[in-house]
Protein backbone atom coordinates (compact mmCIF):
# COMPACT_ATOMS: atom_id res chain seq x y z
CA UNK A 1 -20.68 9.77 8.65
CA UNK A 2 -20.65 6.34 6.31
CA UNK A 3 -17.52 4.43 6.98
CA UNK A 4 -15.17 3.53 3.96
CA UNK A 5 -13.43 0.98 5.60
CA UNK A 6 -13.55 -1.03 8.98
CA UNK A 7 -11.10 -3.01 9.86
CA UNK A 8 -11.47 -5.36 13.28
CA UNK A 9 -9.21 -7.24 14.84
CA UNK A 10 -7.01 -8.43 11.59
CA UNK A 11 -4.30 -10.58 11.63
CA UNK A 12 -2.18 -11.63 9.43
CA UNK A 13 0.07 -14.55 9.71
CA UNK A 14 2.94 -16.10 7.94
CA UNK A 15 5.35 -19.05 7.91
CA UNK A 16 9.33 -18.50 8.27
CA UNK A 17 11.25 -21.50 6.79
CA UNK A 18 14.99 -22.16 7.52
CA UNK A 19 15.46 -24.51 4.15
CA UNK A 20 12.90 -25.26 1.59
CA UNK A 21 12.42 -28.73 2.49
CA UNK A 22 10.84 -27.82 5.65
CA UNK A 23 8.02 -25.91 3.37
CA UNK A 24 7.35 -29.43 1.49
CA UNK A 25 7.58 -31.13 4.80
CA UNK A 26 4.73 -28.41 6.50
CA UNK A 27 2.43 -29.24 3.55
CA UNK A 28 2.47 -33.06 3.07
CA UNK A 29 3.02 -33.82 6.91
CA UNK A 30 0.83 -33.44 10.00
CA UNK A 31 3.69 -32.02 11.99
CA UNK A 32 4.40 -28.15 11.70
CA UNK A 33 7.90 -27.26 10.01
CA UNK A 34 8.47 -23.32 10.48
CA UNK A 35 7.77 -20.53 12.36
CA UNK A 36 4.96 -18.17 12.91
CA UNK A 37 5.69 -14.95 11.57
CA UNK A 38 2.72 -12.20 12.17
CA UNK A 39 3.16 -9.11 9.92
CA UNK A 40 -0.10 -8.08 11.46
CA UNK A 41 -1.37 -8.40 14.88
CA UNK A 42 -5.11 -7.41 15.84
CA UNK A 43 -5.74 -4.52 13.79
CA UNK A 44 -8.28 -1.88 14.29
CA UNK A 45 -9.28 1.26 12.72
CA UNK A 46 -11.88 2.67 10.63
CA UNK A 47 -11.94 5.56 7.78
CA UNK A 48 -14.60 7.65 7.21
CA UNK A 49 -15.62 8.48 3.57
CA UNK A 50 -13.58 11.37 2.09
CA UNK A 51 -10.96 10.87 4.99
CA UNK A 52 -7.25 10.50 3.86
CA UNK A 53 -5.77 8.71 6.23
CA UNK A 54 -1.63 7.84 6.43
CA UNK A 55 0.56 4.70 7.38
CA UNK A 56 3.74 5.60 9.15
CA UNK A 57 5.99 2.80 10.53
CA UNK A 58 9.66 1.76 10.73
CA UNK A 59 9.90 -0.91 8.12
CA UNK A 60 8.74 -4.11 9.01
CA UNK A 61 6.05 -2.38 11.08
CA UNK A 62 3.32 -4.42 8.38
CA UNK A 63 1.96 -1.12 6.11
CA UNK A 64 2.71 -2.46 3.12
CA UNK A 65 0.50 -6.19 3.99
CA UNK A 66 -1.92 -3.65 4.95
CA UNK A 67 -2.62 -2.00 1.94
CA UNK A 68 -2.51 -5.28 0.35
CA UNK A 69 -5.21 -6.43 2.43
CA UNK A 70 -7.21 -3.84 2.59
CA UNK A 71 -6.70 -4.15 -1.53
CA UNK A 72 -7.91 -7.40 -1.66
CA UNK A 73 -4.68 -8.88 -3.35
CA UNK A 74 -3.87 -10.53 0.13
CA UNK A 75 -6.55 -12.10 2.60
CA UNK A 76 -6.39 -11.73 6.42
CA UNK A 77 -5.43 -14.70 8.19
CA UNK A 78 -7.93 -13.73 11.08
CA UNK A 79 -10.35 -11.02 11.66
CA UNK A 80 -13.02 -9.03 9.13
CA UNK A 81 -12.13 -6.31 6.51
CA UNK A 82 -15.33 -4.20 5.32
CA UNK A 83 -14.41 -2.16 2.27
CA UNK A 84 -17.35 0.22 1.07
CA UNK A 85 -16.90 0.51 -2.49
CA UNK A 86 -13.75 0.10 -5.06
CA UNK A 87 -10.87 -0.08 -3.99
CA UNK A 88 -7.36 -0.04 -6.40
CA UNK A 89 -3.98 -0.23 -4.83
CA UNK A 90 -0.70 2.32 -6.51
CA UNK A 91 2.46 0.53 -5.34
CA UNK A 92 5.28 0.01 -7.85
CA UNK A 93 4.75 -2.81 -10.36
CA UNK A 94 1.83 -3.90 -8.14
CA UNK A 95 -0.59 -5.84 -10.84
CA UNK A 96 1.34 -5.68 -13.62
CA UNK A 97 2.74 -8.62 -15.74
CA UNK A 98 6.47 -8.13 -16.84
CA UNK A 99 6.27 -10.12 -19.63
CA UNK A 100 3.38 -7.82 -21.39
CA UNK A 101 3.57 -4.35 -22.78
CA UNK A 102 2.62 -1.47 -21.21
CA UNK A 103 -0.20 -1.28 -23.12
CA UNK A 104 -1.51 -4.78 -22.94
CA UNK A 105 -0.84 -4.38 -19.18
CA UNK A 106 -3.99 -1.39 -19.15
CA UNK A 107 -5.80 -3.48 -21.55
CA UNK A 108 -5.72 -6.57 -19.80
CA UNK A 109 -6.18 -4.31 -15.92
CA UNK A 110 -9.21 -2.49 -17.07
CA UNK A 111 -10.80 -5.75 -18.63
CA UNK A 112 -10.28 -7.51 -14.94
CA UNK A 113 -11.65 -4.21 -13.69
CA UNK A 114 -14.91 -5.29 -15.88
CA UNK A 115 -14.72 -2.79 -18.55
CA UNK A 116 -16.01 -3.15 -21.96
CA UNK A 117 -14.08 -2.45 -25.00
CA UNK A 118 -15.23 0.64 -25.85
CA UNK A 119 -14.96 2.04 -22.40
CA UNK A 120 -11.11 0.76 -22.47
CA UNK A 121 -11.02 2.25 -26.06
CA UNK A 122 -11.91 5.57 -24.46
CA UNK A 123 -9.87 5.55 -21.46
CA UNK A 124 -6.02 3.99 -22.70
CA UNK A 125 -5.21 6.97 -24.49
CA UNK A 126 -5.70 9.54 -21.21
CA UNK A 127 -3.96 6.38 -19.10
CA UNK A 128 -0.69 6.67 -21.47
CA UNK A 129 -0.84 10.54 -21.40
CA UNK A 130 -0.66 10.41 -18.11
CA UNK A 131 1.71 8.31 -17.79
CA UNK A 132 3.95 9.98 -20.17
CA UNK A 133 5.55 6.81 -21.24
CA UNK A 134 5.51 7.40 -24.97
CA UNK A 135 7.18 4.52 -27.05
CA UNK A 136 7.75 2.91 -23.84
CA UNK A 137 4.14 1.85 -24.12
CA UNK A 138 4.53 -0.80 -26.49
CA UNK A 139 8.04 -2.33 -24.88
CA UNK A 140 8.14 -5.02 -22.25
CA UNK A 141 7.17 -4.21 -18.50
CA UNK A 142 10.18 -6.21 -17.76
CA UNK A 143 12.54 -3.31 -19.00
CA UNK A 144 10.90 -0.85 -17.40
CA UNK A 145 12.67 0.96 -14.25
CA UNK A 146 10.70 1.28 -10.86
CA UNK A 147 10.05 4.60 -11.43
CA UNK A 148 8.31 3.81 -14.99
CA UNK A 149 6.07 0.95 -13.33
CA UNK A 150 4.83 3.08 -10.56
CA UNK A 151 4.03 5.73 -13.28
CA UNK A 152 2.35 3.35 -15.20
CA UNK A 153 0.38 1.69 -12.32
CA UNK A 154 -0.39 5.64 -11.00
CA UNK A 155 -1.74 6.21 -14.55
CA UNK A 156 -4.27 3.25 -14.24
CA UNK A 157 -5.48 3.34 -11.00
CA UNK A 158 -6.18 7.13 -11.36
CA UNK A 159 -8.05 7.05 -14.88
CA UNK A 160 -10.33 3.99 -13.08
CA UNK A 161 -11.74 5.87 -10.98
CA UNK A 162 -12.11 4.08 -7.75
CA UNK A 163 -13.99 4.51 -4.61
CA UNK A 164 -10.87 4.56 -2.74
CA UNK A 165 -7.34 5.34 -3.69
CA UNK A 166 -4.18 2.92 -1.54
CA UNK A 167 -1.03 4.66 -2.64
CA UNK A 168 1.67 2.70 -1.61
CA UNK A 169 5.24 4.18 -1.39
CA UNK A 170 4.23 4.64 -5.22
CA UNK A 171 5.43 8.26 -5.42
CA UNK A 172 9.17 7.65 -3.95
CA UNK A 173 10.45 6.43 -7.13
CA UNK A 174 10.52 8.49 -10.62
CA UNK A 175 11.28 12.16 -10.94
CA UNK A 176 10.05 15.17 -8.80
CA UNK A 177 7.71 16.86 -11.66
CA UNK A 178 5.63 13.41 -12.17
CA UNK A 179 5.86 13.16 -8.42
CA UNK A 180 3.98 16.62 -7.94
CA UNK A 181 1.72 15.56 -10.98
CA UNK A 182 0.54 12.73 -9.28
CA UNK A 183 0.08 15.03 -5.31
CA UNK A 184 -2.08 17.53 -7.64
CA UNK A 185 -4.27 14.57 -9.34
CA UNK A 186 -4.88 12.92 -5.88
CA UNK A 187 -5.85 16.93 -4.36
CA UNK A 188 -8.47 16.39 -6.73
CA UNK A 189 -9.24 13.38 -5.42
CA UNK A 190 -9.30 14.48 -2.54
CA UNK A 191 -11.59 17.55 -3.33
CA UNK A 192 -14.16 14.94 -4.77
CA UNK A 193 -14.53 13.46 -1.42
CA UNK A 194 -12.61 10.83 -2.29
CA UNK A 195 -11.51 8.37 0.18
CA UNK A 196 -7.33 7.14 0.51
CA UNK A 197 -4.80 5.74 2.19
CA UNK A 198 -1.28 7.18 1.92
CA UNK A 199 2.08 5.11 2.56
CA UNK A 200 5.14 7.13 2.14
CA UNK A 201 8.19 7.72 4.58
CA UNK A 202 8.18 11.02 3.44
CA UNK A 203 6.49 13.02 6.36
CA UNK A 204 6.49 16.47 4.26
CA UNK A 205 4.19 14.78 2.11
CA UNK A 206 2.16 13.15 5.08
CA UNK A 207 1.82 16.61 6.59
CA UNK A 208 0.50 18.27 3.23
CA UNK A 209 -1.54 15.80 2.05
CA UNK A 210 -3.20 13.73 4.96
CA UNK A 211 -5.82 14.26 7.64
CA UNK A 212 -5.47 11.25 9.75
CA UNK A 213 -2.51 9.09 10.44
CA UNK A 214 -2.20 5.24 11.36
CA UNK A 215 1.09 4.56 13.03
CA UNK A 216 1.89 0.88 12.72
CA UNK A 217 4.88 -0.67 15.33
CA UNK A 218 5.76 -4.90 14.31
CA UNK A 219 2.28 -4.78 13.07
CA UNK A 220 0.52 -3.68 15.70
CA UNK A 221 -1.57 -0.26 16.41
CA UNK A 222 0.62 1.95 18.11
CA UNK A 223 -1.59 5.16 17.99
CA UNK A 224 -4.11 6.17 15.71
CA UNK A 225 -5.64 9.78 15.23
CA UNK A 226 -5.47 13.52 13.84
CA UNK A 227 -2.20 14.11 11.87
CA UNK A 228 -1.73 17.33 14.27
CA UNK A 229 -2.15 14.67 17.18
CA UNK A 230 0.16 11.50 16.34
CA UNK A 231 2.73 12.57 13.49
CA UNK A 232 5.13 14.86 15.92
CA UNK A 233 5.29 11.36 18.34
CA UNK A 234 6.17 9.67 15.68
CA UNK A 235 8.48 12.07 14.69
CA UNK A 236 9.98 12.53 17.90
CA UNK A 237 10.37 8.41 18.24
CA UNK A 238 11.82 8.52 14.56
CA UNK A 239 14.66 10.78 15.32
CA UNK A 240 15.49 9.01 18.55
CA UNK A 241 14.92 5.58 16.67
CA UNK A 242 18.11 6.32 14.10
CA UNK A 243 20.44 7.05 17.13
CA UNK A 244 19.58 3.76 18.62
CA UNK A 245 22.75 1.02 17.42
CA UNK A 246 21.99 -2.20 15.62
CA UNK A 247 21.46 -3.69 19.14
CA UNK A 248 19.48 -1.07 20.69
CA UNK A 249 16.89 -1.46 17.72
CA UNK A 250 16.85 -5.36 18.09
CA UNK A 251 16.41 -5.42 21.86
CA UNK A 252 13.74 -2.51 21.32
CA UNK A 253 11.85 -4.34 18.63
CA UNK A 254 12.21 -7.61 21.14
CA UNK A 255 10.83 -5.67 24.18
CA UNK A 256 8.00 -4.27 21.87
CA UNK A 257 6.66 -7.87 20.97
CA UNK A 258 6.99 -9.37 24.03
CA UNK A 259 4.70 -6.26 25.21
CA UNK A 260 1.71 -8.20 22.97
């Protein structure tokens, strides 16, 4: 089968700073101020086209920087990132600008998209039905709630189109009926042959939805296959992961680096 995505040996690297004059100090001097911080650590897996594949991790385990590489919002400090057609990223308020409407926020999306007036013309009025945001359309981003940016940015991405579909943690906030309005639009989706990535710490919906599952530990692959094969380890490591005290979790997150 054609591969959607491959994804070899990504890493992705930040730098910690204790006070903001160590930042200044990193950029304008030859000695190095801060330390390394790796939200992603060798990364390697590959989708198939059609498959819908789903990121499970503690948080902090590096979905999220992920998503936004495999996006393209953030580059990969290390390591190569094949994406085999469009890709558009759902996460809440991800792409929008606060200080513009709703409205001028689709506008000005679908024109970085490359769209032509008339094909933005066509497709803004099916982007704020969808959305159901009403008069909300023409107020502010900036006073909209979470759960009205992630409809928003759901309403978008969806009515583009894309290749592949990254839905980032996108249907946690909002109410339950635009929740399940959103699951039935990406079934379609899915019944299209459509290829996606699913973040959500909701396993129910994992278990409905996806085919595949990616479970991420401190940014590195901890296991990677079926959903029938890797979700009840997770699982079974979630439930024994909450009963763990604040210092149990730090000495277990310490242990599971110094593994690298």
């Amino acid at each position: 089968m054609e591969k959607a995505i491959k994804v070899k040996n990504v890493s992705k690297k930040y730098k910690l700073y204790n006070r903001n004059k160590e930042r200044v100090l990193d950029l304008i001097t030859p000695k190095q101020y801060g330390e390394d911080f790796y939200a992603l650590s060798n990364v390697n897996f590959e989708a198939e086209k059609g498959d819908i594949v789903g990121f499970v991790g503690i948080n902090g385990s590096g979905k999220s920087t992920l998503s936004n590489i495999l996006a393209g919002i953030v580059p990969e400090t290390s390591g190569t990132v094949e994406i085999n057609g469009q890709a558009s990223l759902i996460a809440v308020s991800a792409g929008l600008n606060n200080q513009l409407t709703g409205r001028d926020n689709i506008e000005l999306k679908l024109l970085m998209l490359g769209l032509n007036k008339d094909k933005i013309k066509e497709l803004e009025p099916h982007i704020i039905e969808f959305s159901e945001l009403d008069k909300f359309i023409d107020q502010p981003v900036k006073s909209y709630s979470s759960g009205m940016k992630s409809r928003l940015g759901f309403a978008i991405s969806v009515n583009v189109d894309p290749d592949i579909l990254i839905i980032d943690e996108a249907l946690s906030v909002g109410d339950k009926a635009f929740a399940e309005k959103s699951l039935n639009k990406m079934k379609e989706f899915k019944e299209q042959g459509k290829t996606m990535i699913f973040v959500s710490h909701s396993l129910g919906q994992m278990k409905e939805f996806c085919e595949k599952i990616l479970w991420l530990e401190f940014g590195k692959v901890k296991d990677f296959g079926t959903v029938e094969e890797v979700l009840p380890k997770y699982e079974e490591f979630l439930n024994k992961y909450k009963k763990m005290s604040k210092k149990e979790k730090t000495d277990y997150r310490e242990a599971a680096l110094t593994r690298r």
